[in-house]
Structures are given as C-alpha cells and as structure tokens.
Protein backbone atom coordinates (compact mmCIF):
# COMPACT_ATOMS: atom_id res chain seq x y z
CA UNK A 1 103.02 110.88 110.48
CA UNK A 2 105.34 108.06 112.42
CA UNK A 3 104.53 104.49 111.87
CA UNK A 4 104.88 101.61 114.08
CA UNK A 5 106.38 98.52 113.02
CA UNK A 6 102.88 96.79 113.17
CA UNK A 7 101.54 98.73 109.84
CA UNK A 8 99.84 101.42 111.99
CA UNK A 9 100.92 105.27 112.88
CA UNK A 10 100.52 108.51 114.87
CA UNK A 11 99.24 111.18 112.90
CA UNK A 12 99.57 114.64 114.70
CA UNK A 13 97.47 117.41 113.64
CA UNK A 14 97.73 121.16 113.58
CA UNK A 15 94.15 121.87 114.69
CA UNK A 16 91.64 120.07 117.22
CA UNK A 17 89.61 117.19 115.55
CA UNK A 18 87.29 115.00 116.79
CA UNK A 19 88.19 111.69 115.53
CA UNK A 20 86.39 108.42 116.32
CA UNK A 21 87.04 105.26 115.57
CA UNK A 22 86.20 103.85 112.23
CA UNK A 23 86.81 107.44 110.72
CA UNK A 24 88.73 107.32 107.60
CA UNK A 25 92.43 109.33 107.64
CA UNK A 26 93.42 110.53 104.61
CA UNK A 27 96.64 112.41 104.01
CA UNK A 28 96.65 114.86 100.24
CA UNK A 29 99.09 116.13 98.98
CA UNK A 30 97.32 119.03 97.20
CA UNK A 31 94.29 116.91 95.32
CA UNK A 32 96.22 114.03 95.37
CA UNK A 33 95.70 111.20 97.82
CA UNK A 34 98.75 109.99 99.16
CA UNK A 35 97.47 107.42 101.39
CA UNK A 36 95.11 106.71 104.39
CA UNK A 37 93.48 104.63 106.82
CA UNK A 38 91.23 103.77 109.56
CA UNK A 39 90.99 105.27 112.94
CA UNK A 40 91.26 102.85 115.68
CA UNK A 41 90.19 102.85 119.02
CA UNK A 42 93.08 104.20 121.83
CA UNK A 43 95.50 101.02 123.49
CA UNK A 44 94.31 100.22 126.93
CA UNK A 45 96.05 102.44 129.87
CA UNK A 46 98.26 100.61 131.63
C-alpha cells in the first residue's frame, strides 16, 4: 500500500481482481481490520 498526499493510495495485489469502483478495500491483518476504503474510478489519461 503507498498513499498519496491527497488521503488516497495504490494498493497492489498478488492475484488478479476485478475491482470496480465503489468496491470496498479492506486490508486484515489476520481477523483484524486494519483499515480500508473505497475504490475509485481510474484518473483520466493524459
């Protein structure tokens, strides 16, 4: 995980995943939460 300094972050994953936006991430630790968000949509190319 590597956040910006506008409260949001990349989260790279070790598998494939389908994520859309409005998805809920949630990062455990084990079976406790640590944190999480939403998914946004990607920044405009260009």
């Amino acid at each position: 995980m590597t956040l910006d300094d506008r409260g949001g972050g990349l989260a790279l994953l070790d598998a494939p995943a389908l994520a859309a936006p409005g998805q809920a991430c949630v990062f455990y630790d084990g079976g406790r939460v640590l944190g999480g968000g939403f998914i946004a949509p990607p920044a405009p190319l260009g």
